[in-house]
C-alpha atoms as a PDB file:
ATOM      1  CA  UNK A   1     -18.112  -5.688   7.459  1.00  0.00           C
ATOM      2  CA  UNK A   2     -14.974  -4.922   8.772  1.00  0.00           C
ATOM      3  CA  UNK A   3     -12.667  -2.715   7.535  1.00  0.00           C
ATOM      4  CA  UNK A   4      -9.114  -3.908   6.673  1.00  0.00           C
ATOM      5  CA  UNK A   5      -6.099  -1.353   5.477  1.00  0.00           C
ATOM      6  CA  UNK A   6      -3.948  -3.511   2.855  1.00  0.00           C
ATOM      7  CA  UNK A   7      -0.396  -2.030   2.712  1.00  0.00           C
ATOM      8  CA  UNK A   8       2.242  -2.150  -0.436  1.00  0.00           C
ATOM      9  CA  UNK A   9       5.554  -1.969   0.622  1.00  0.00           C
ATOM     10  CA  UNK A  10       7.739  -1.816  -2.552  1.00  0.00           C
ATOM     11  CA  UNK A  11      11.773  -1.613  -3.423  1.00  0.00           C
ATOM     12  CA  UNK A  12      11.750   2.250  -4.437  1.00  0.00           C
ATOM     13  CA  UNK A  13      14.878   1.596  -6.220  1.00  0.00           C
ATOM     14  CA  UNK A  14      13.448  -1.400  -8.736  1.00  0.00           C
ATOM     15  CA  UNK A  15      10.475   0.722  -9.513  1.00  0.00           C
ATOM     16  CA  UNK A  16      11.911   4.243 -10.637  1.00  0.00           C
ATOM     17  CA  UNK A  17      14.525   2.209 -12.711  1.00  0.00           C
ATOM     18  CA  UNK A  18      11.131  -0.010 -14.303  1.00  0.00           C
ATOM     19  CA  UNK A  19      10.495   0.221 -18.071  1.00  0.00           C
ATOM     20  CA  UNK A  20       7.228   1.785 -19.491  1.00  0.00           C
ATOM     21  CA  UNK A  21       5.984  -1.603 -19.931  1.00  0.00           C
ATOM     22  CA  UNK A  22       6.358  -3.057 -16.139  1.00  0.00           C
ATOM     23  CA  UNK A  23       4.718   0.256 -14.883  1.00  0.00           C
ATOM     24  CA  UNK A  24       2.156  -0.288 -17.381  1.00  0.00           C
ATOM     25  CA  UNK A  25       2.053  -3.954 -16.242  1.00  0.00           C
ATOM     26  CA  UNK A  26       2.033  -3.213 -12.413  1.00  0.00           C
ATOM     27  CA  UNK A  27      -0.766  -0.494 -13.150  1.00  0.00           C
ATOM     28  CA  UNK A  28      -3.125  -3.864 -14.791  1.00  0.00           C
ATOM     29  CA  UNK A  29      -1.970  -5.875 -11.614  1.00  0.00           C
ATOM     30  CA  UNK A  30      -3.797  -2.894  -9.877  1.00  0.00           C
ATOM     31  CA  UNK A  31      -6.660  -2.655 -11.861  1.00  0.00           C
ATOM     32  CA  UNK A  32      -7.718  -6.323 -12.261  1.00  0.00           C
ATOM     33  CA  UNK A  33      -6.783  -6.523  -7.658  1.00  0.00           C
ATOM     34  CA  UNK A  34      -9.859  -3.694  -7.704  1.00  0.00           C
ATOM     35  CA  UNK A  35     -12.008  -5.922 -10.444  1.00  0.00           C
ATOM     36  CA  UNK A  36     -11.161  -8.510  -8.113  1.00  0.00           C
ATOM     37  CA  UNK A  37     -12.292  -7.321  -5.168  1.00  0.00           C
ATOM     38  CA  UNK A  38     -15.700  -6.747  -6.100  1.00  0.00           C
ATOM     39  CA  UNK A  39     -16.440  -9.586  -8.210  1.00  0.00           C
ATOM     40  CA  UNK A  40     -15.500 -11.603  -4.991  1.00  0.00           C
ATOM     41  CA  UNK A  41     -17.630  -9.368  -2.617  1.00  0.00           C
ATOM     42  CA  UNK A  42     -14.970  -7.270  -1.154  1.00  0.00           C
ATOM     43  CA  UNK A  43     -15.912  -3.422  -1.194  1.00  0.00           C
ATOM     44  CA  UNK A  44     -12.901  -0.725  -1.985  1.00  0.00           C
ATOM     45  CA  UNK A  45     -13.609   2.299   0.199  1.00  0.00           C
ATOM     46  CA  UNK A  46     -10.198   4.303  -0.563  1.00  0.00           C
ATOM     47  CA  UNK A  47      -6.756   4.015  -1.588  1.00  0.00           C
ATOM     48  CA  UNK A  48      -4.125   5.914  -3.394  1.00  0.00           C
ATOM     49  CA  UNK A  49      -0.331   5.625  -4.354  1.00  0.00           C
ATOM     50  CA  UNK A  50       2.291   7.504  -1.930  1.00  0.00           C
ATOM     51  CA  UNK A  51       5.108   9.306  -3.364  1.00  0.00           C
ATOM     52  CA  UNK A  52       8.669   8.210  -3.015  1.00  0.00           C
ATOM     53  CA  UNK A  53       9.324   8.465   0.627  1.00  0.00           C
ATOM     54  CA  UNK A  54      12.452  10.853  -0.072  1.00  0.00           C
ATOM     55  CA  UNK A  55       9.101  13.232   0.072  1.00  0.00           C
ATOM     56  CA  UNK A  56       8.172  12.138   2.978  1.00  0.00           C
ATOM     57  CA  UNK A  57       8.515  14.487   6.327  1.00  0.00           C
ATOM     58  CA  UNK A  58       8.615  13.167   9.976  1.00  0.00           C
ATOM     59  CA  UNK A  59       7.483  14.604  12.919  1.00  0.00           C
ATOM     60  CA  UNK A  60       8.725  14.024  16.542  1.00  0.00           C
ATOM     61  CA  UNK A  61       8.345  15.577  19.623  1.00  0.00           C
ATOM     62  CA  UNK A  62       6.235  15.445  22.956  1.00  0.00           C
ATOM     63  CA  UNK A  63       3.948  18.136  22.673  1.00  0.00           C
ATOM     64  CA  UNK A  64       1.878  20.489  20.406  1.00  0.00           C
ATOM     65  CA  UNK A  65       4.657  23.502  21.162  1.00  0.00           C
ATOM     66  CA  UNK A  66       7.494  20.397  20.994  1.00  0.00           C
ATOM     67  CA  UNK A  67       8.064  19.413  17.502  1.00  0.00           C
ATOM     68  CA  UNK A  68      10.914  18.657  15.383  1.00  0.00           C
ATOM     69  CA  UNK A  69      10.031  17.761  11.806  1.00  0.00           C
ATOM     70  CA  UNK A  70      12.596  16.176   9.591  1.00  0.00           C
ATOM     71  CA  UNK A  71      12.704  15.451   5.857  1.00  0.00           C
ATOM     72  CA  UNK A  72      12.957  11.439   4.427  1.00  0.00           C
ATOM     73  CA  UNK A  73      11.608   8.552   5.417  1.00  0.00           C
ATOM     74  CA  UNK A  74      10.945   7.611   9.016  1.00  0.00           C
ATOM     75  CA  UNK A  75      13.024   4.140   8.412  1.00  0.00           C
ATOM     76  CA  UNK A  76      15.523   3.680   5.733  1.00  0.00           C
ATOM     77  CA  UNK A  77      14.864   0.503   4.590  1.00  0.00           C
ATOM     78  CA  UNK A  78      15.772  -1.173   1.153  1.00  0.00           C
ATOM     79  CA  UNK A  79      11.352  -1.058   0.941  1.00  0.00           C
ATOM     80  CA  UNK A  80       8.956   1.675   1.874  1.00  0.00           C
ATOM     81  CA  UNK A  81       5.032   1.552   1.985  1.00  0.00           C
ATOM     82  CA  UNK A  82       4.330   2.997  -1.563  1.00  0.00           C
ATOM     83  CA  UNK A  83       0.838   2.751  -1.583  1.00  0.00           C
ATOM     84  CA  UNK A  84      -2.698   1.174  -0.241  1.00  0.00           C
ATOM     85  CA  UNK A  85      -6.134   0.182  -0.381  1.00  0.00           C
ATOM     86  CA  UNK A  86      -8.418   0.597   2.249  1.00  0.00           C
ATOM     87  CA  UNK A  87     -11.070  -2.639   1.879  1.00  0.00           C
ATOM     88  CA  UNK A  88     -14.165  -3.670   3.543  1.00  0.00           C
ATOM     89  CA  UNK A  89     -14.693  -7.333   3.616  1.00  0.00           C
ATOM     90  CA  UNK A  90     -16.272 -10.337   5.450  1.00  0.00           C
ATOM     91  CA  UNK A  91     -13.228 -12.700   4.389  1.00  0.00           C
ATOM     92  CA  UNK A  92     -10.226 -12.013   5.316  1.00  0.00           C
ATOM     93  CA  UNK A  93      -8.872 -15.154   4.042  1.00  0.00           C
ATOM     94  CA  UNK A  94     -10.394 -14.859   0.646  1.00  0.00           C
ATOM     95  CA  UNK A  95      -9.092 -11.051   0.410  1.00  0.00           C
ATOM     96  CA  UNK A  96      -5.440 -12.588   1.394  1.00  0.00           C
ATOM     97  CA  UNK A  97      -6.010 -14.364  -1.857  1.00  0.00           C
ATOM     98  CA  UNK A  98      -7.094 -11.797  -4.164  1.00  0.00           C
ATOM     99  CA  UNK A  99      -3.870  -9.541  -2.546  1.00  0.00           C
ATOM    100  CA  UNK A 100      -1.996 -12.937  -4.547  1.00  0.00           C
ATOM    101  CA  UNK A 101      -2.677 -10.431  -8.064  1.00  0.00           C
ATOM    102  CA  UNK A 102      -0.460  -7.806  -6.606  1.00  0.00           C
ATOM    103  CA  UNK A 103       2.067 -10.256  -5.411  1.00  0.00           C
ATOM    104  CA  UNK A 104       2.373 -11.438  -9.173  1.00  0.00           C
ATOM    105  CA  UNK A 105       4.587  -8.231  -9.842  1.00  0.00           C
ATOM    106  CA  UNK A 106       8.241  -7.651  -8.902  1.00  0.00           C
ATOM    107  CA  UNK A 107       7.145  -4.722  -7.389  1.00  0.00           C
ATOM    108  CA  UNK A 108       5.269  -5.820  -4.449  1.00  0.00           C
ATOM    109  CA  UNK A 109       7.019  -9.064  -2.484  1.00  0.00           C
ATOM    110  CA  UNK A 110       4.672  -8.976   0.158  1.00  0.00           C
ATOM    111  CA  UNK A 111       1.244  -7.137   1.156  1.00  0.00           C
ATOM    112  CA  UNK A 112       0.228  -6.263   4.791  1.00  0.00           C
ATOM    113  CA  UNK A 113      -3.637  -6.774   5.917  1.00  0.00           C
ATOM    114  CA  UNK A 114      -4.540  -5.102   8.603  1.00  0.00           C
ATOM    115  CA  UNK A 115      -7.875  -4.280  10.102  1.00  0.00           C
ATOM    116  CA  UNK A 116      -8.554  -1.004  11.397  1.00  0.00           C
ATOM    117  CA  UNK A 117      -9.988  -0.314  14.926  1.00  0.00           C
ATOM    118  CA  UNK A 118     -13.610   1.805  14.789  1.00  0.00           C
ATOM    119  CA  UNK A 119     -13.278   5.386  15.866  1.00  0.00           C
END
């Protein structure tokens, strides 16, 4: 199986001005996209939601003794990544489709696949 690193970016903005009741229904988009993926052979391996990425810090530099590490994100951008899943799977194509649940919300507009490279 290979494994494939499915990315959320999200409008920060929309979702800290959501009700209770679209965070409670983005958390069921979540939870049926993990039903989902089992039920249609996909394996969840890890995952987790990132805080806002006004808590992010970035590091830049050249060298272990050369770094310069700055608060916020490391692109403003009107969407940040705010969370992932990391998925093993045989079908890419199908696991495109079951990443269709989490496109059902406001909160998600598109979904990156990407598959990881073996270390």
């Amino acid at each position: 199986m290979t494994q494939y690193l499915v990315l959320l970016p999200s409008p920060e903005a929309r979702y800290a001005t959501a009700s209770d009741q679209e965070k409670q229904e983005l958390h069921t988009a979540h939870t049926e996209f993990v039903e989902l993926l089992g039920t249609r052979g996909h394996k969840m391996v890890g995952g987790a939601q990132l805080t806002p990425s006004t808590h992010a810090r970035v590091a830049r530099g050249s060298a272990l003794d050369d770094v310069t590490v700055t608060d916020g994100p490391f692109a403003e951008s009107a969407e940040q990544v705010a969370g992932y899943y990391l998925v093993e799977s045989d079908d890419v194509d199908d696991l495109a489709q079951v990443c269709g649940r989490l496109l059902s919300t406001p909160f998600h507009p598109a979904v990156e696949i990407r598959p990881t490279v073996a270390m």
